[in-house]
Protein backbone atom coordinates (compact mmCIF):
# COMPACT_ATOMS: atom_id res chain seq x y z
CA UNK A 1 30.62 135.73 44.43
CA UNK A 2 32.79 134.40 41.73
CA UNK A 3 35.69 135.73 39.47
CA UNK A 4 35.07 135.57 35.56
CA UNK A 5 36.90 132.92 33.75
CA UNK A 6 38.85 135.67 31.86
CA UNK A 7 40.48 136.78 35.55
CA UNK A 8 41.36 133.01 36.08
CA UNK A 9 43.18 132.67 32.86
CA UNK A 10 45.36 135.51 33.53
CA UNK A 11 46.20 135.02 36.53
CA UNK A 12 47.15 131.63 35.92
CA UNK A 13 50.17 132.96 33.56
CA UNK A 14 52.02 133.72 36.14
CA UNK A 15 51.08 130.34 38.60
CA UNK A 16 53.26 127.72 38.79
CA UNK A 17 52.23 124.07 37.95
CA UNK A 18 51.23 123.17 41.59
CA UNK A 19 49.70 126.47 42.06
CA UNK A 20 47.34 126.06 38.87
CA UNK A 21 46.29 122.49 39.96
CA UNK A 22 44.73 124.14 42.93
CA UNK A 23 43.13 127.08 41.60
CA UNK A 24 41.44 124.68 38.76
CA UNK A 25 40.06 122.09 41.70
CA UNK A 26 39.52 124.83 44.56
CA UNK A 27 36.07 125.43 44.62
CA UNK A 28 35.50 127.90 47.97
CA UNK A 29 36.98 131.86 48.73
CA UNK A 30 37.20 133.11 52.01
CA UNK A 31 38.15 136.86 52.41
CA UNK A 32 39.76 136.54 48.99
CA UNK A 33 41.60 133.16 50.01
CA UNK A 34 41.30 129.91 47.70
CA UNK A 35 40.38 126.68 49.83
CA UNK A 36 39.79 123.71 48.53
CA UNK A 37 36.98 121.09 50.49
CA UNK A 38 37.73 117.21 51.11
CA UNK A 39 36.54 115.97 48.22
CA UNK A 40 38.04 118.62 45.85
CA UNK A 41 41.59 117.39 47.26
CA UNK A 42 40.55 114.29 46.30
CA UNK A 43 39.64 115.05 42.96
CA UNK A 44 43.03 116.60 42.50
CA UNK A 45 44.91 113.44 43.15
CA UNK A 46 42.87 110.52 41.47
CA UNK A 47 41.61 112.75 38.32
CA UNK A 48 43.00 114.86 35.64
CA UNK A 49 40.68 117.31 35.33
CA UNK A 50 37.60 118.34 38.15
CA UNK A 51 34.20 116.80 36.99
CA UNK A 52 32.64 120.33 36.61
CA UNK A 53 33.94 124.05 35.56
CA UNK A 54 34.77 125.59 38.81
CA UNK A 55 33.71 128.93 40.09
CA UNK A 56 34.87 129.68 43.70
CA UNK A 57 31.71 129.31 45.97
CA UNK A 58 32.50 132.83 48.48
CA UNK A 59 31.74 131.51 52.41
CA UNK A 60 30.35 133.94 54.59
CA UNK A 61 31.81 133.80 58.30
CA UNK A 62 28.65 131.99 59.46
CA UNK A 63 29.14 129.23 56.71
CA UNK A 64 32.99 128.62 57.46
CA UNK A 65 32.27 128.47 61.41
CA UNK A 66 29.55 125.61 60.71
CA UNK A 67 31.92 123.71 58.52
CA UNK A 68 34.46 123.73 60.97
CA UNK A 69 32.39 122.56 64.23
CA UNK A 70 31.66 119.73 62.52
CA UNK A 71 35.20 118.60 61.90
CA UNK A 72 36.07 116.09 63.99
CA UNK A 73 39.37 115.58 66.14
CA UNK A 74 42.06 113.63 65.14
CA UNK A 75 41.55 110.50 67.51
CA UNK A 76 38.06 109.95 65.62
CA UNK A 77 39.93 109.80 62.35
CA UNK A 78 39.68 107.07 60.00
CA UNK A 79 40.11 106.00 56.30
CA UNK A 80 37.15 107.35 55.31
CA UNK A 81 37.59 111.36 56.75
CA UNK A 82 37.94 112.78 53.63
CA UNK A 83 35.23 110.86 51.93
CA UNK A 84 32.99 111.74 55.13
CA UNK A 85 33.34 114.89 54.97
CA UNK A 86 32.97 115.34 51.36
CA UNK A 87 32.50 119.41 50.81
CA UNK A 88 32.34 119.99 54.65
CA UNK A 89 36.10 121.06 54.78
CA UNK A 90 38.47 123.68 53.77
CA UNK A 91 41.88 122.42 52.92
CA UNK A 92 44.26 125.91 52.12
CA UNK A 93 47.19 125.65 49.47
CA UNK A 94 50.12 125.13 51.92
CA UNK A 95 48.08 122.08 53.61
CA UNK A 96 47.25 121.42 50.08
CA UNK A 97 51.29 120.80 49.57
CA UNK A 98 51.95 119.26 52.73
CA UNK A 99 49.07 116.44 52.06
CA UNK A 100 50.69 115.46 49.02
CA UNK A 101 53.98 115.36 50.42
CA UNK A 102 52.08 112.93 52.83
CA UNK A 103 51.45 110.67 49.85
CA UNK A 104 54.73 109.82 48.65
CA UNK A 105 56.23 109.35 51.72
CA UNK A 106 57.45 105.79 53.60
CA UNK A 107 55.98 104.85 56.90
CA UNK A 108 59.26 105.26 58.11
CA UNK A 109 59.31 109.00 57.28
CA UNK A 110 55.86 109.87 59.82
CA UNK A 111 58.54 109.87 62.13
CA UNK A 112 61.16 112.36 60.33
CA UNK A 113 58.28 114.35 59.53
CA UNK A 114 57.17 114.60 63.34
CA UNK A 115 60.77 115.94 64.55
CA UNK A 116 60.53 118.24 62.13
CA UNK A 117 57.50 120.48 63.15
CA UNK A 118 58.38 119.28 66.70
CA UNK A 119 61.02 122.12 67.28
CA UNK A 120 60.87 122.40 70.75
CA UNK A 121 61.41 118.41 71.14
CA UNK A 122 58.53 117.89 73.70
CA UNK A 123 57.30 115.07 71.83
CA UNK A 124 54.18 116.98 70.72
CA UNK A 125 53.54 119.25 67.88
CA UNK A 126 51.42 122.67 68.89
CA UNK A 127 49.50 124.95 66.39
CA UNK A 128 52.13 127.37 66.22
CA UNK A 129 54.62 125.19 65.17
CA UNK A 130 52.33 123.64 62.72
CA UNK A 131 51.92 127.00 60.71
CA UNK A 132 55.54 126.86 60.69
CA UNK A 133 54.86 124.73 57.33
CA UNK A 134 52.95 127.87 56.07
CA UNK A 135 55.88 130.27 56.20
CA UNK A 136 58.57 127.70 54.20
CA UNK A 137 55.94 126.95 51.71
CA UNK A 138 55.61 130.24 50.80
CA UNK A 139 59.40 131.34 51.29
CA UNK A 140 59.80 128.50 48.40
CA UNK A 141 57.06 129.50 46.36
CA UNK A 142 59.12 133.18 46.37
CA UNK A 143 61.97 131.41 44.74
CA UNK A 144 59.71 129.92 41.92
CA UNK A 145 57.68 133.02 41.12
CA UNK A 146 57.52 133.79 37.72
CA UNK A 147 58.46 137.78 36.64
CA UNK A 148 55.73 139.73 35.46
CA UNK A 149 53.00 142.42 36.56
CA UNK A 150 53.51 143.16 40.38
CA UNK A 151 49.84 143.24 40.83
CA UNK A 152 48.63 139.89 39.81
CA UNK A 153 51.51 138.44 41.24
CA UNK A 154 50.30 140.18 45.01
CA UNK A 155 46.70 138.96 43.69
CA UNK A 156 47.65 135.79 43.20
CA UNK A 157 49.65 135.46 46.39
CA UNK A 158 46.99 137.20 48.46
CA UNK A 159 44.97 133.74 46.57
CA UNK A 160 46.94 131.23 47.59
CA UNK A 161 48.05 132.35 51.47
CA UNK A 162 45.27 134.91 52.58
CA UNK A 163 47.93 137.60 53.02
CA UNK A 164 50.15 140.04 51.08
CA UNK A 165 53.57 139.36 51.21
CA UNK A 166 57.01 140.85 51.47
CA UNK A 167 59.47 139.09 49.36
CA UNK A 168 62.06 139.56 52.17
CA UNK A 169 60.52 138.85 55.25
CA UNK A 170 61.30 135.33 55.91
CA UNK A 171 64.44 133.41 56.87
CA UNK A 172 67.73 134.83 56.52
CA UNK A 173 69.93 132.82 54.34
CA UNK A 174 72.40 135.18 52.77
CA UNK A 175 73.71 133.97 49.66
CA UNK A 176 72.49 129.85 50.50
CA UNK A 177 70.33 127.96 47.56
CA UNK A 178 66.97 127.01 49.25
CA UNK A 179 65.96 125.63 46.23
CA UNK A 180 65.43 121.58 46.88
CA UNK A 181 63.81 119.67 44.51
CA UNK A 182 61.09 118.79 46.30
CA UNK A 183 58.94 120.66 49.07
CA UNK A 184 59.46 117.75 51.63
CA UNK A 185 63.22 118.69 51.04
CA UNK A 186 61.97 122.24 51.67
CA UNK A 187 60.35 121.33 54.92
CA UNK A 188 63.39 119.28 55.97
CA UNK A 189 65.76 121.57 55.61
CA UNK A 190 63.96 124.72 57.06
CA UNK A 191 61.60 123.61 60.30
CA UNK A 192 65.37 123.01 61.48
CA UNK A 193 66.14 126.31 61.44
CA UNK A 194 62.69 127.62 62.93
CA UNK A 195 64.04 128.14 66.48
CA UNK A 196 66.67 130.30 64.95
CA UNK A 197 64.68 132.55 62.38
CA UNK A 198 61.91 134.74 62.43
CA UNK A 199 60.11 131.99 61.12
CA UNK A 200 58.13 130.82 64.51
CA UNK A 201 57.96 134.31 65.18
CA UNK A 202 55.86 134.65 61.91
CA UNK A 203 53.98 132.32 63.00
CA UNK A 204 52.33 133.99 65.78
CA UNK A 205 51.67 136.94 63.24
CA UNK A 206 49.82 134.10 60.35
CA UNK A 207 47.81 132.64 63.11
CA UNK A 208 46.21 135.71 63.99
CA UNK A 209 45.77 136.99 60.60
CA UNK A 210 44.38 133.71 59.16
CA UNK A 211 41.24 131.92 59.32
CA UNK A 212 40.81 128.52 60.83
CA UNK A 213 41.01 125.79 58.53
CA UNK A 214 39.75 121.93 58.71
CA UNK A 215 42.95 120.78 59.33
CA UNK A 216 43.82 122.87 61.76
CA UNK A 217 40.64 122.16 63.96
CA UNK A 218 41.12 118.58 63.50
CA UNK A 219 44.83 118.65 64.45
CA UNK A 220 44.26 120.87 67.08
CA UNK A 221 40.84 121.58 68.15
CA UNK A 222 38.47 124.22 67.78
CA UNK A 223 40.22 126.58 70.49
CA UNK A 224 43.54 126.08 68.97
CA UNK A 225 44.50 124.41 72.11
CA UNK A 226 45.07 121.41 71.85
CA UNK A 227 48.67 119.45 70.64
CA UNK A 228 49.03 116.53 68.22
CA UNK A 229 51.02 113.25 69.58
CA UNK A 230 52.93 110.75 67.35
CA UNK A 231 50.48 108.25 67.38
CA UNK A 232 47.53 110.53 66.29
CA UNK A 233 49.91 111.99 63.57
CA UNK A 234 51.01 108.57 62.21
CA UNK A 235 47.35 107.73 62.20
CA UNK A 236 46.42 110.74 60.02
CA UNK A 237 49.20 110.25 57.41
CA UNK A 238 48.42 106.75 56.87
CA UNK A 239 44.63 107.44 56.92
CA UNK A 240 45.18 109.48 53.76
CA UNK A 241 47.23 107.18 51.72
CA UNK A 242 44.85 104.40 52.71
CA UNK A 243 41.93 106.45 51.57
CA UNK A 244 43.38 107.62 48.18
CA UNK A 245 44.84 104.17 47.45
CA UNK A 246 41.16 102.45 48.12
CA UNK A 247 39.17 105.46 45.94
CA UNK A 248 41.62 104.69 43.38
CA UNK A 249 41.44 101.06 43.43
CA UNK A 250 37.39 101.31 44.22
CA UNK A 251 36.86 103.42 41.01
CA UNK A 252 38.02 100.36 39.07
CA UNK A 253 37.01 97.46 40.64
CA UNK A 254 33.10 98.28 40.43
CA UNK A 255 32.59 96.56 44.02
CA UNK A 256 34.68 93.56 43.15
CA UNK A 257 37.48 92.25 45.68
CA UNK A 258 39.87 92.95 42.44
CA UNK A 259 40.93 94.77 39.79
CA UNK A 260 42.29 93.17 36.44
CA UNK A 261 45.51 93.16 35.70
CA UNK A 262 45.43 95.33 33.04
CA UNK A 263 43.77 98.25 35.35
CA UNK A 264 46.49 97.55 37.53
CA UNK A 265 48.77 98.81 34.89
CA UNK A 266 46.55 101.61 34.09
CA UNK A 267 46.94 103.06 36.99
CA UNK A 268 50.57 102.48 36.82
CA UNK A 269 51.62 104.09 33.82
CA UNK A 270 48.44 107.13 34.79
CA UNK A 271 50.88 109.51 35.79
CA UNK A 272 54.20 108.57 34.15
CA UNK A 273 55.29 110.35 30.84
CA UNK A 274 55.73 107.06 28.78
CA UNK A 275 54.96 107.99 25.27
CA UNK A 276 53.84 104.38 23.57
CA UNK A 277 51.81 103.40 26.73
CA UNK A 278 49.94 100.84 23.97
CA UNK A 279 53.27 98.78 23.70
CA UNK A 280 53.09 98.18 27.55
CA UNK A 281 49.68 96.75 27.65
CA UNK A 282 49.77 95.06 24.67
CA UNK A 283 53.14 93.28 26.29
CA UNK A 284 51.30 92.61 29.61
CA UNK A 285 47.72 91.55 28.14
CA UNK A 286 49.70 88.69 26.06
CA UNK A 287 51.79 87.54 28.67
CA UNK A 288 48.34 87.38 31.50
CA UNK A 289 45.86 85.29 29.40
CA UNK A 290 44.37 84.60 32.00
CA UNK A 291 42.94 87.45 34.59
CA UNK A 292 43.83 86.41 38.09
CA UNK A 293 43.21 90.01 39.76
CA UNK A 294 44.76 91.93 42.00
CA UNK A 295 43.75 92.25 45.67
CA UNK A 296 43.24 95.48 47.82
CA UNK A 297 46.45 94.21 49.90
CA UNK A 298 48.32 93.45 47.01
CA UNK A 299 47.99 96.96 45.40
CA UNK A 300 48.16 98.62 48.99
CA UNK A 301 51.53 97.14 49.48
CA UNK A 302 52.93 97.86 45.94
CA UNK A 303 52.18 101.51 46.63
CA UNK A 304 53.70 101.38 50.05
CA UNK A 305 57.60 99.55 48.15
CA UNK A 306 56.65 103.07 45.68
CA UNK A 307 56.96 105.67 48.33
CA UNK A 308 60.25 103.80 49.71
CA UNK A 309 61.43 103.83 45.82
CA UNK A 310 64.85 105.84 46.81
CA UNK A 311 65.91 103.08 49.26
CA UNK A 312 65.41 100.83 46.53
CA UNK A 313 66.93 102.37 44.02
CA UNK A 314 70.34 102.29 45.43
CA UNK A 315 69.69 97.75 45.14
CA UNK A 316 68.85 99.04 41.39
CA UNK A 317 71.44 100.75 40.97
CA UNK A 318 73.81 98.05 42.16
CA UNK A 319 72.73 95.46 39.61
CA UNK A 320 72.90 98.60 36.78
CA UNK A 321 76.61 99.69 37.87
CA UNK A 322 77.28 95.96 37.47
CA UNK A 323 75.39 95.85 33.67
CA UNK A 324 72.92 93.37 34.83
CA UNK A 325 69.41 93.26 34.68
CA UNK A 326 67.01 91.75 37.63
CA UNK A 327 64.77 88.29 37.49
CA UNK A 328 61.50 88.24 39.99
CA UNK A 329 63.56 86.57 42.38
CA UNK A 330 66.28 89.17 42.66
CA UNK A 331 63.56 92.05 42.42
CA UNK A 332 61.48 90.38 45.18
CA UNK A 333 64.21 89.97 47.64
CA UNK A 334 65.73 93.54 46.72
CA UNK A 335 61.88 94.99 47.09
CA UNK A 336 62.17 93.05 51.01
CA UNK A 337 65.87 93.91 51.84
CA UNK A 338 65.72 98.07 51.09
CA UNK A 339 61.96 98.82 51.84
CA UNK A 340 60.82 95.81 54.17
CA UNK A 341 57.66 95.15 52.55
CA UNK A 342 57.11 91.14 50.80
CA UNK A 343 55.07 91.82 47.78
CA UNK A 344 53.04 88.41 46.69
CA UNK A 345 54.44 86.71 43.75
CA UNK A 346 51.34 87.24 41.56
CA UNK A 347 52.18 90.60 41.77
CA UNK A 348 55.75 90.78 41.20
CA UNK A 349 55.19 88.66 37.84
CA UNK A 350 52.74 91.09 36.70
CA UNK A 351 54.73 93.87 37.45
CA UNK A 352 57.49 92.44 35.34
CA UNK A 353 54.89 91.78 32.35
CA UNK A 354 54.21 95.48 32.36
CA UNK A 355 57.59 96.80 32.40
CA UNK A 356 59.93 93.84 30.55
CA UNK A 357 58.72 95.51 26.73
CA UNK A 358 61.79 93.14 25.68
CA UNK A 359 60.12 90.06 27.65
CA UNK A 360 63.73 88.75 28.56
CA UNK A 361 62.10 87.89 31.57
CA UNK A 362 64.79 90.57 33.36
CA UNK A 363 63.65 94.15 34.53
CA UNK A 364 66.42 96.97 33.92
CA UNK A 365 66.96 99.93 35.71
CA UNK A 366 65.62 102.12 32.95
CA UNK A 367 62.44 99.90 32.25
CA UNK A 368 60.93 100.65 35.61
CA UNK A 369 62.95 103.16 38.42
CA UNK A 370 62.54 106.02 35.85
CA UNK A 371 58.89 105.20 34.73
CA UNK A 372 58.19 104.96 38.41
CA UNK A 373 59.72 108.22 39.42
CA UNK A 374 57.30 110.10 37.28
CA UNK A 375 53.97 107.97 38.68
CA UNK A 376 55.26 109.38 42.03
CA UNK A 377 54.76 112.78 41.36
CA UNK A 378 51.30 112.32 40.77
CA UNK A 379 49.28 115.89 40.26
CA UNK A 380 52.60 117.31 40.36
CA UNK A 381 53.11 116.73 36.74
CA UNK A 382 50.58 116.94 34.29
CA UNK A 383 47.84 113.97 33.72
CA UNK A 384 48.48 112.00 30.22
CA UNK A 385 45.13 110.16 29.60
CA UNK A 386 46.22 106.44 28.87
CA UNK A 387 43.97 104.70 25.98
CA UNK A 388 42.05 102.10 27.29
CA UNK A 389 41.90 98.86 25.14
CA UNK A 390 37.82 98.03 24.06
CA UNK A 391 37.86 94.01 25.15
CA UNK A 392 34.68 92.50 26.52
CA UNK A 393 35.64 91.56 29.88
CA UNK A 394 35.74 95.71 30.46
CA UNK A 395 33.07 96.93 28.30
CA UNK A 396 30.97 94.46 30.30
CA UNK A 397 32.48 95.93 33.78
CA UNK A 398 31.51 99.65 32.00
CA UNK A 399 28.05 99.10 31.24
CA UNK A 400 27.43 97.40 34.70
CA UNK A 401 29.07 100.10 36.54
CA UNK A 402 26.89 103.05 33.89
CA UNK A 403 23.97 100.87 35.73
C-alpha cells in the first residue's frame, strides 16, 4: 500500500522542515503511522537526499512482530546496531528527534539527559517514562504547526505520531513561551515538569494506543518490562555517534586508515551555509601540499570538541570581546580547557587552513564558531552540495572505489 506522490506533495505544505526530512527518508506505514528503518535514519543524517524515490512499504502485524523479535537488547549493543540491522527496524518520528538530539550532544550531557526521563530519581529509566519524550515532542510540534486545512493537518499528525490529537491536551502552561530553540531545550525544560502534568499520565494512554517500536524493545525488552540503567544508556548514545561518525568517515576513505585533508573539509563545510565554499578549499589545498591524512581518532575527537562547541564558545568569545584573534596554540589549549578533549596538532593546523580565508595564521570568532554552528544542525537545515575539486589523487580514489 502506498500514497501517490501527489498526496505527499500536499501534505508536505503544511510539514515543517524536520517533519519533511522524515516523510522523504521514511520508507514503512504501520496503521497509517510513518516509521523509518535503521538504515533510512542513517541515510537521513550522512546524505542529502535518499538513494531511491520512496513509497511507504505498509507492514502487516505479522511483519512488524518479526522485525521486532529480532531486535536485540541494549547490553548487546554496539557501533555497528544500526548498520546490523539495516531495514530490520522501525525508528518513529519522535525517536527520530530524540536520536538526533543524541548527535550533537557532549558526553557530559548522557548524564543530563538520564535525569531527565528519570523522573522518579530511582536511577533507572522505565518505558513509561520514556514515552514521556513522545508527548513534549509533539506538544512542540503544536507550537510550530503551520495554519491551513484542518484535515491534512490531523492527516499529517495522525503520520507522524499514530494518533489524532487535541491541540489542548497536554501540559498546562498558561500564558508561558515553550518555544526553545532547540528540542533538547524542549526536553529539558518539560520531563521536569512530568510528575506535575498530565504528561506521565498521557503516557499510560500512548503506550497502549501505540505500536511497539525498535527502540523501545531494545531499551526495554519485548514485554515492556524491563528498565534502562546509566551505563546501558551512555553506551547507546555513544554507539550512535560512533557509528555515524565512522559511516561518514568510511564513505570517504575507500578502506584506507585516512581521509585527505581536503575530504576532511568537505565534510566540514557539508552542512554549513557558506556561500563561496571554493575559496575555502582552494585556501586549504595551497596551504597542505602535501596530504598527510587524517586518522579515524583524529576526526572522532574533532567531532566530539563540536558537540561541546557552546562551552567553547564562551573561550571564543573572550578573545572576540577583547578584538583579538586566536593562533593554534591559543585554540588548542582553549579546545582542552572548555571541552577537555586534546586534538593532535596535525589537526588543529588543518583546521586553521580551512577556516583562516585571510591566512593571518589567526582564527576569528566569525571565521569558524558561526560556520560551525550551522554544520551542527546537520539534517536540520537543508543539505548544500559542496563542489568537489577534479585532481588526480581523488579521481583515482573514485574510479577504485566505482570498482
Amino acid at each position: 500500500v502506498t500514497e501517490n506522490r501527489s498526496d505527499l506533495e500536499d501534505l508536505h505544505l503544511y510539514a515543517t522542515p524536520r517533519e519533511q526530512r522524515f516523510r522523504r527518508f521514511a520508507s514503512l506505514e504501520f496503521e497509517g503511522q510513518l516509521y523509518m528503518t535503521p538504515y533510512d535514519f542513517i541515510q537521513s543524517v550522512t546524505s542529502d537526499e535518499p538513494k531511491h524515490a520512496k513509497k511507504w512499504r505498509s507492514l502487516s502485524k505479522q511483519e512488524l512482530n518479526r522485525i521486532l523479535m529480532e531486535t536485540p537488547p541494549v547490553w548487546k549493543g554496539s557501533s555497528k546496531l544500526f548498520r546490523n540491522l539495516n531495514e530490520k527496524g522501525v525508528i518513529s518520528y519522535t525517536e527520530y528527534l530524540f536520536l538526533l538530539c543524541i548527535l550533537t550532544k557532549p558526553h557530559a550531557g548522557f548524564r543530563i539527559a538520564f535525569n531527565m526521563f528519570d523522573t522518579d530519581g530511582n536511577e533507572m529509566v522505565d518505558k513509561k517514562e520514556f514515552l514521556v519524550l513522545q508527548e513534549i515532542f509533539r506538544k512542540k510540534n503544536e507550537k510550530r504547526e503551520k495554519r491551513g486545512d484542518e484535515e491534512k493537518r490531523a492527516m499529517l499528525r495522525l503520520q507522524l505520531y499514530g494518533y489524532h490529537t487535541p491541540t489542548n491536551s497536554v501540559l498546562k502552561t498558561e500564558g508561558e513561551d515553550l518555544v526553545p530553540r532547540s528540542y533538547w531545550d524542549t526536553l529539558r525544560r518539560s520531563t521536569s515538569q512530568a510528575l506535575f502534568s498530565d504528561l506521565a499520565e498521557r503516557a499510560d494512554d500512548i503506550s497502549s494506543s501505540l505500536s511497539d517500536t525498535t527502540l523501545l524493545v531494545h531499551f526495554f525488552g519485548k514485554k515492556g518490562k524491563a528498565e534502562l540503567n546509566f551505563e546501558d544508556f551512555y553506551r547507546f548514545m555513544d554507539n550512535l555517534q560512533t557509528e555515524v561518525l565512522e559511516i561518514e568517515f568510511l564513505s570517504y576513505s575507500n578502506g584506507m586508515n585516512t581521509i585527505s585533508e581536503e575530504d576532511f573539509a568537505h565534510i566540514l563545510l557539508r552542512y554549513t551555509n557558506v556561500e563561496n565554499t571554493s575559496s575555502y578549499l582552494e585556501n586549504m589545498r595551497c596551504s597542505i601540499p602535501e596530504e598527510k591524512g587524517i586518522t579515524f581518532e583524529e576526526f572522532r575527537s574533532f567531532f566530539q570538541f563540536l558537540n561541546n562547541l557552546e562551552d567553547f564558545t564562551i573561550a571564543m568569545q573572550m578573545y572576540n570581546f577583547a578584538s583579538r584573534s586566536i593562533g593554534q596554540d591559543e585554540f588548542k589549549r582553549a579546545v582542552y580547557v572548555a571541552t577537555g578533549v586534546k586534538l593532535s596538532p596535525h589537526l588543529v593546523n588543518t583546521v586553521f587552513k580551512i577556516f583562516d580565508v585571510d591566512r593571518d595564521d589567526q582564527l576569528s570568532y566569525k571565521e569558524f564558531i558561526g560556520i560551525m554552528k550551522d554544520r551542527l544542525n546537520r539534517g536540520f537545515r537543508g543539505y548544500k552540495p559542496i563542489q568537489r575539486y577534479t585532481t588526480f589523487k581523488s579521481c583515482v580514489r573514485k574510479e577504485l572505489y566505482s570498482r
